[in-house]
C-alpha atoms as a PDB file:
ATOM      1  CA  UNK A   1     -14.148  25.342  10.007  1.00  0.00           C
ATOM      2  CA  UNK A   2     -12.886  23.883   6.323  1.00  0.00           C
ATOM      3  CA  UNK A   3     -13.688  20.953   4.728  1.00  0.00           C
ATOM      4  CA  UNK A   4     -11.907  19.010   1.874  1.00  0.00           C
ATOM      5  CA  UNK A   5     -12.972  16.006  -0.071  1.00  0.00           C
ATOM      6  CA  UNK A   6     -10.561  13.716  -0.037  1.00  0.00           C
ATOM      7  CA  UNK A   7     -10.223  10.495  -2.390  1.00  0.00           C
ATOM      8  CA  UNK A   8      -7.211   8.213  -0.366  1.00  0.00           C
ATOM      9  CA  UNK A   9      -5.394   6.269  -2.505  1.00  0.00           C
ATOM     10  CA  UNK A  10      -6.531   2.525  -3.300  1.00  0.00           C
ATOM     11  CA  UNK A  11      -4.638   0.195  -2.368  1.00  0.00           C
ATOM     12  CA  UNK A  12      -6.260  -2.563  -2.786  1.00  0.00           C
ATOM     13  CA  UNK A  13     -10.255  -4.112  -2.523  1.00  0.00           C
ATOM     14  CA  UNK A  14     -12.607  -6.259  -0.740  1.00  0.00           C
ATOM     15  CA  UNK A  15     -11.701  -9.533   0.223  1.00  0.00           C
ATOM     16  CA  UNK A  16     -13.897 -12.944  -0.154  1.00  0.00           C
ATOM     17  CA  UNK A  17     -14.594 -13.169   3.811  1.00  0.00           C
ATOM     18  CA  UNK A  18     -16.348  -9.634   3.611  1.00  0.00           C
ATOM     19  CA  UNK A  19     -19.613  -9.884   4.520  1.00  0.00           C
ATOM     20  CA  UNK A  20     -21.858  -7.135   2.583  1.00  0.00           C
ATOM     21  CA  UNK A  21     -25.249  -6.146   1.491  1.00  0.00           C
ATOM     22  CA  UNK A  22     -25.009  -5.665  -2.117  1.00  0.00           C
ATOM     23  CA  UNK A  23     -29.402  -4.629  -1.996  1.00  0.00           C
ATOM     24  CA  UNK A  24     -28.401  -0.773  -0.684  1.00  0.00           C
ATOM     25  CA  UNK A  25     -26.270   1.503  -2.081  1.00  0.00           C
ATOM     26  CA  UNK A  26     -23.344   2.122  -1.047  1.00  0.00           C
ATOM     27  CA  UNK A  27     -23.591  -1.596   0.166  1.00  0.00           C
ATOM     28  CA  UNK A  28     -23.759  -1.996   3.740  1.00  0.00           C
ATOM     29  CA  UNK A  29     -20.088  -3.938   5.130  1.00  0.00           C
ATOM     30  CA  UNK A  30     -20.283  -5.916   8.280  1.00  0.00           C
ATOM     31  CA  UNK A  31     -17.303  -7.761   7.904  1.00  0.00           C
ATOM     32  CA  UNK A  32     -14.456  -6.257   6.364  1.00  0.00           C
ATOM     33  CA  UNK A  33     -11.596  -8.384   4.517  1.00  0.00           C
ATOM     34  CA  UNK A  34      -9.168  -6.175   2.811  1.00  0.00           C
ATOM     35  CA  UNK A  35      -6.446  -7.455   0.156  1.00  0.00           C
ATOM     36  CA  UNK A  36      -3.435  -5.348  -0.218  1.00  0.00           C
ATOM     37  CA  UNK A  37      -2.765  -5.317  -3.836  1.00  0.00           C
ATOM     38  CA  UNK A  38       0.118  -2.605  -3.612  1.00  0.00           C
ATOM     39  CA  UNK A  39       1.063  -0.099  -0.580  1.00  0.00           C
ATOM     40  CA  UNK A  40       2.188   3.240  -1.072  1.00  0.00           C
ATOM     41  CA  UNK A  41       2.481   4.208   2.369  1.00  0.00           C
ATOM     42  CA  UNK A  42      -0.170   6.580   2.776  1.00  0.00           C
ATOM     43  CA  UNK A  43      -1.691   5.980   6.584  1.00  0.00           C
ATOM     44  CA  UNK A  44      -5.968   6.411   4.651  1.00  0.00           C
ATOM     45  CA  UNK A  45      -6.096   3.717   1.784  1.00  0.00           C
ATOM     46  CA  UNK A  46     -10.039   3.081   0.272  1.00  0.00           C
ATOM     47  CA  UNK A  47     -11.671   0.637  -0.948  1.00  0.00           C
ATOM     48  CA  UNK A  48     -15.214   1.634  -1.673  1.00  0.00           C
ATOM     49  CA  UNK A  49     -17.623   1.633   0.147  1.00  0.00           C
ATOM     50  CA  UNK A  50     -14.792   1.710   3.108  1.00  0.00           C
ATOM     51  CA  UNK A  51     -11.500   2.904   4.781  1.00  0.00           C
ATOM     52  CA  UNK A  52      -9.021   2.553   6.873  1.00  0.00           C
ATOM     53  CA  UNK A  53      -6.071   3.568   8.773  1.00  0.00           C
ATOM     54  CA  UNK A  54      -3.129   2.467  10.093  1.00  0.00           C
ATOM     55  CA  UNK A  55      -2.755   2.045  13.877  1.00  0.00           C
ATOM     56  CA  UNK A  56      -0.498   4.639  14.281  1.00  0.00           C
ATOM     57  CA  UNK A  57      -3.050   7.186  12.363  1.00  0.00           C
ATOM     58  CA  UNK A  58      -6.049   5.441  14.636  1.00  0.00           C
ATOM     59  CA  UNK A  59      -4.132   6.813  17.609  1.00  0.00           C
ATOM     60  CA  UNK A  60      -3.045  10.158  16.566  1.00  0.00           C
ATOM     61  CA  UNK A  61      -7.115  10.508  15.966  1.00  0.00           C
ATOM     62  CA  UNK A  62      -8.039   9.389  19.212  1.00  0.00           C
ATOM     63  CA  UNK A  63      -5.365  12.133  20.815  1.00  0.00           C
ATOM     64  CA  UNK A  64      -6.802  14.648  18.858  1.00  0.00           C
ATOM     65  CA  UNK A  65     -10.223  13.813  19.314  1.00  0.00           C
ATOM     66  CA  UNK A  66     -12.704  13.646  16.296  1.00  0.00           C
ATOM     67  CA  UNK A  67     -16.363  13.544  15.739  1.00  0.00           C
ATOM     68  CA  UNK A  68     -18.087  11.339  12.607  1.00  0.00           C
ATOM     69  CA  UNK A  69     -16.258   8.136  12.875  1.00  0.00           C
ATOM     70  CA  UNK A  70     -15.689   5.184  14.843  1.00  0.00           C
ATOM     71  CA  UNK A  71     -13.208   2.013  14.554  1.00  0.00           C
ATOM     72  CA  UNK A  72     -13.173  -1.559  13.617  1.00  0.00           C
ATOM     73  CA  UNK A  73     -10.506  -4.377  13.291  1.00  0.00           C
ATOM     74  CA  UNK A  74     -10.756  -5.589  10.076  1.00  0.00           C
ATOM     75  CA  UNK A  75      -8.722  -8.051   8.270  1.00  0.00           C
ATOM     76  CA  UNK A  76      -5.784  -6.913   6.169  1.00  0.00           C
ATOM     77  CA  UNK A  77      -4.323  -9.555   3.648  1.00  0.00           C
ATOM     78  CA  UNK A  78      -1.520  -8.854   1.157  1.00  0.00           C
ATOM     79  CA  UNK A  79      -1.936 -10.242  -2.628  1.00  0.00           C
ATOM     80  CA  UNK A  80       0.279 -12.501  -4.665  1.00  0.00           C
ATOM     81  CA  UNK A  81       0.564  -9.407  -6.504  1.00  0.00           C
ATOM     82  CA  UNK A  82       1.330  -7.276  -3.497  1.00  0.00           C
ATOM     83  CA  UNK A  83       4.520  -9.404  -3.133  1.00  0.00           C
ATOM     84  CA  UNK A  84       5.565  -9.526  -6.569  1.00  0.00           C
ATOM     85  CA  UNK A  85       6.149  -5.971  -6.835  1.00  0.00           C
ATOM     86  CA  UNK A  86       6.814  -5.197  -3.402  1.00  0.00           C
ATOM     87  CA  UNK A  87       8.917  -8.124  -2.111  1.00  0.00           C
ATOM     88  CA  UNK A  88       9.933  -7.724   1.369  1.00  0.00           C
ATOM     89  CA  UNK A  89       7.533  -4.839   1.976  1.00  0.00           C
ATOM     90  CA  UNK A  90       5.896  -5.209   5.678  1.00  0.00           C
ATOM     91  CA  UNK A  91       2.290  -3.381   6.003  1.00  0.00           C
ATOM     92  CA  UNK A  92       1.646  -1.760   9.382  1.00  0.00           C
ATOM     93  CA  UNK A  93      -1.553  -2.972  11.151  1.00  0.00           C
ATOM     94  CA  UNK A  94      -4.637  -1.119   9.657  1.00  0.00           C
ATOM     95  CA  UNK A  95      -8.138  -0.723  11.214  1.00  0.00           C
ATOM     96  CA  UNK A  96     -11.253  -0.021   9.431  1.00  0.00           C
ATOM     97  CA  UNK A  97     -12.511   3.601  10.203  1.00  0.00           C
ATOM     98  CA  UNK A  98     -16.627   3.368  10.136  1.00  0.00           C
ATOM     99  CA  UNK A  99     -17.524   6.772   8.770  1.00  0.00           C
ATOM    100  CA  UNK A 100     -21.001   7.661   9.912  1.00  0.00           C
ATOM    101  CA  UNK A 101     -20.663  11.807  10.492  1.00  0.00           C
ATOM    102  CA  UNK A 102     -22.313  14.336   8.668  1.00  0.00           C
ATOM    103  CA  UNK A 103     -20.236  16.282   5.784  1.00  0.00           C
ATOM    104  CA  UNK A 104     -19.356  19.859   6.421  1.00  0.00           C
ATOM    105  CA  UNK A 105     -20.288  19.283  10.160  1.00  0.00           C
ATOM    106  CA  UNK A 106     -18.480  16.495  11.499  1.00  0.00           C
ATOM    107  CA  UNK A 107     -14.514  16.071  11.148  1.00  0.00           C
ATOM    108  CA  UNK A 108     -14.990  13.005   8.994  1.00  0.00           C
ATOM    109  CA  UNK A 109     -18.031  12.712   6.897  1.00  0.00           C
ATOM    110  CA  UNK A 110     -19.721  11.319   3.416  1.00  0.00           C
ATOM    111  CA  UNK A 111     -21.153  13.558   0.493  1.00  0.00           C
ATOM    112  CA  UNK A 112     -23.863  12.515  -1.264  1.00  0.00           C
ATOM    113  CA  UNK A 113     -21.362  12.018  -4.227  1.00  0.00           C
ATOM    114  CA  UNK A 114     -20.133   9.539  -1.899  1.00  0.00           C
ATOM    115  CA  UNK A 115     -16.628  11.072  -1.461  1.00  0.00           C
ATOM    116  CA  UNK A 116     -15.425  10.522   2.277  1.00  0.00           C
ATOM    117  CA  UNK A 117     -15.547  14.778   3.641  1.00  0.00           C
ATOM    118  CA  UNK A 118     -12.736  15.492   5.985  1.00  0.00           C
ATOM    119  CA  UNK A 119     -12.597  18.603   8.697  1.00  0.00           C
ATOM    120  CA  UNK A 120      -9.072  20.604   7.999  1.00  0.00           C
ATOM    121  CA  UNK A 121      -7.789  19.755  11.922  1.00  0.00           C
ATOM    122  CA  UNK A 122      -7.931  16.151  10.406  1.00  0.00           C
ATOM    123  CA  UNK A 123      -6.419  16.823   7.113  1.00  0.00           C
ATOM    124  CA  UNK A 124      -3.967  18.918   8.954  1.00  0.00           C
ATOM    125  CA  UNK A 125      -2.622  15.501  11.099  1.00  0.00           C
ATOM    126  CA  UNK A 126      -3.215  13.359   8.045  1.00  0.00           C
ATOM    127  CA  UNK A 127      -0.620  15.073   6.216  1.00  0.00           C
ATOM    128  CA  UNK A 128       1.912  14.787   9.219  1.00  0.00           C
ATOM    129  CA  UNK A 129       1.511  11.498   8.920  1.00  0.00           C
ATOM    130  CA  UNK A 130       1.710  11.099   5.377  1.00  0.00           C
ATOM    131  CA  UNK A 131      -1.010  10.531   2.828  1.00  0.00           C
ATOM    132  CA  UNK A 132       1.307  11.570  -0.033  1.00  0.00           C
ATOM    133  CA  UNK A 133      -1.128  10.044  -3.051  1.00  0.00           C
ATOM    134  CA  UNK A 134      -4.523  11.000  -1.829  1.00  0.00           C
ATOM    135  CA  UNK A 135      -6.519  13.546  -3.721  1.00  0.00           C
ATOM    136  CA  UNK A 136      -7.484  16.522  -1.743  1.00  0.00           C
ATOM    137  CA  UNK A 137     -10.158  19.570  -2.728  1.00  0.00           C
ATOM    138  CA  UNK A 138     -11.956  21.904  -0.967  1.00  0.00           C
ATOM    139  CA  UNK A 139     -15.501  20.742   0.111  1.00  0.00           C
ATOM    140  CA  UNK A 140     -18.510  23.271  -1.029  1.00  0.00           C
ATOM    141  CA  UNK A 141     -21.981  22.784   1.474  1.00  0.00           C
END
C-alpha cells in the first residue's frame, strides 16, 4: 500500500483549557481546546501536536474502517479574529483524531519528523471530502 505525508492546513491553535505536558516532546494533550482562528474548509485542520476532523469526515472513517487512530470530543472555539474575517461563517462540529498508528503500516500514522503519515485508501476519501489546502507527498520507509 502507499503512504503520503500530509501537513493539513492550520487553522488555528491550542486553546487555554488544554491540558498538556509540555516535559515530553511532542507534548502529551489530555484535554484538547481548539481556537478557530480562520476556516478554510478543509475536513483535517492541525494544530501541533494534534488533529482533527469534522464529524462528517469522523464518519466516512468509521465506514471505511481504518487502523492507527482513535477519536475524541474536543472543544472547538472560534476567535475574535475568526469572525472578523469570516463574519457569518458557521464551523461544522470537529473531533479530535488521537493518532497513535505506526507510519508506513497503519492508515494513519506519525514519522519521526513528526509529520502525521496517511495510508492512500485514506487520502483517497480525504480528498472526496475536501482537504483543498493540505500539503500532500509521498511517504519514503
Amino acid at each position: 500500500m502507499q503512504y503520503f505525508y500530509i501537513e493539513p492546513d492550520v487553522a488555528g491553535g491550542l486553546g487555554p483549557h488544554t491540558i498538556l505536558d509540555p516535559s515530553v516532546h511532542p507534548p502529551m494533550v489530555s484535554k484538547l481546546h481548539h481556537v478557530v482562528e480562520g476556516w478554510t474548509g478543509d475536513v483535517l485542520v492541525t494544530t501541533f501536536p494534534c488533529n482533527l476532523v469534522t464529524e462528517d469526515a469522523q464518519h466516512a472513517l468509521q465506514k471505511i474502517g481504518f487502523s492507527g487512530a482513535t477519536f475524541a470530543d474536543a472543544e472547538v472555539t472560534t476567535s475574535e479574529e475568526f469572525h472578523e474575517h469570516q463574519p457569518g461563517q458557521e464551523l461544522p462540529p470537529f473531533v479530535w483524531l488521537k493518532v497513535d498508528g505506526k507510519a508506513g503500516r497503519d492508515d494513519f500514522g506519525v514519522a519521526a519528523s513528526y509529520l502525521l503519515v496517511i495510508s492512500k485508501r485514506v487520502l483517497d476519501l480525504l480528498e472526496s471530502l475536501g482537504i483543498p489546502f493540505a500539503v500532500v507527498e509521498p511517504y519514503e520507509q
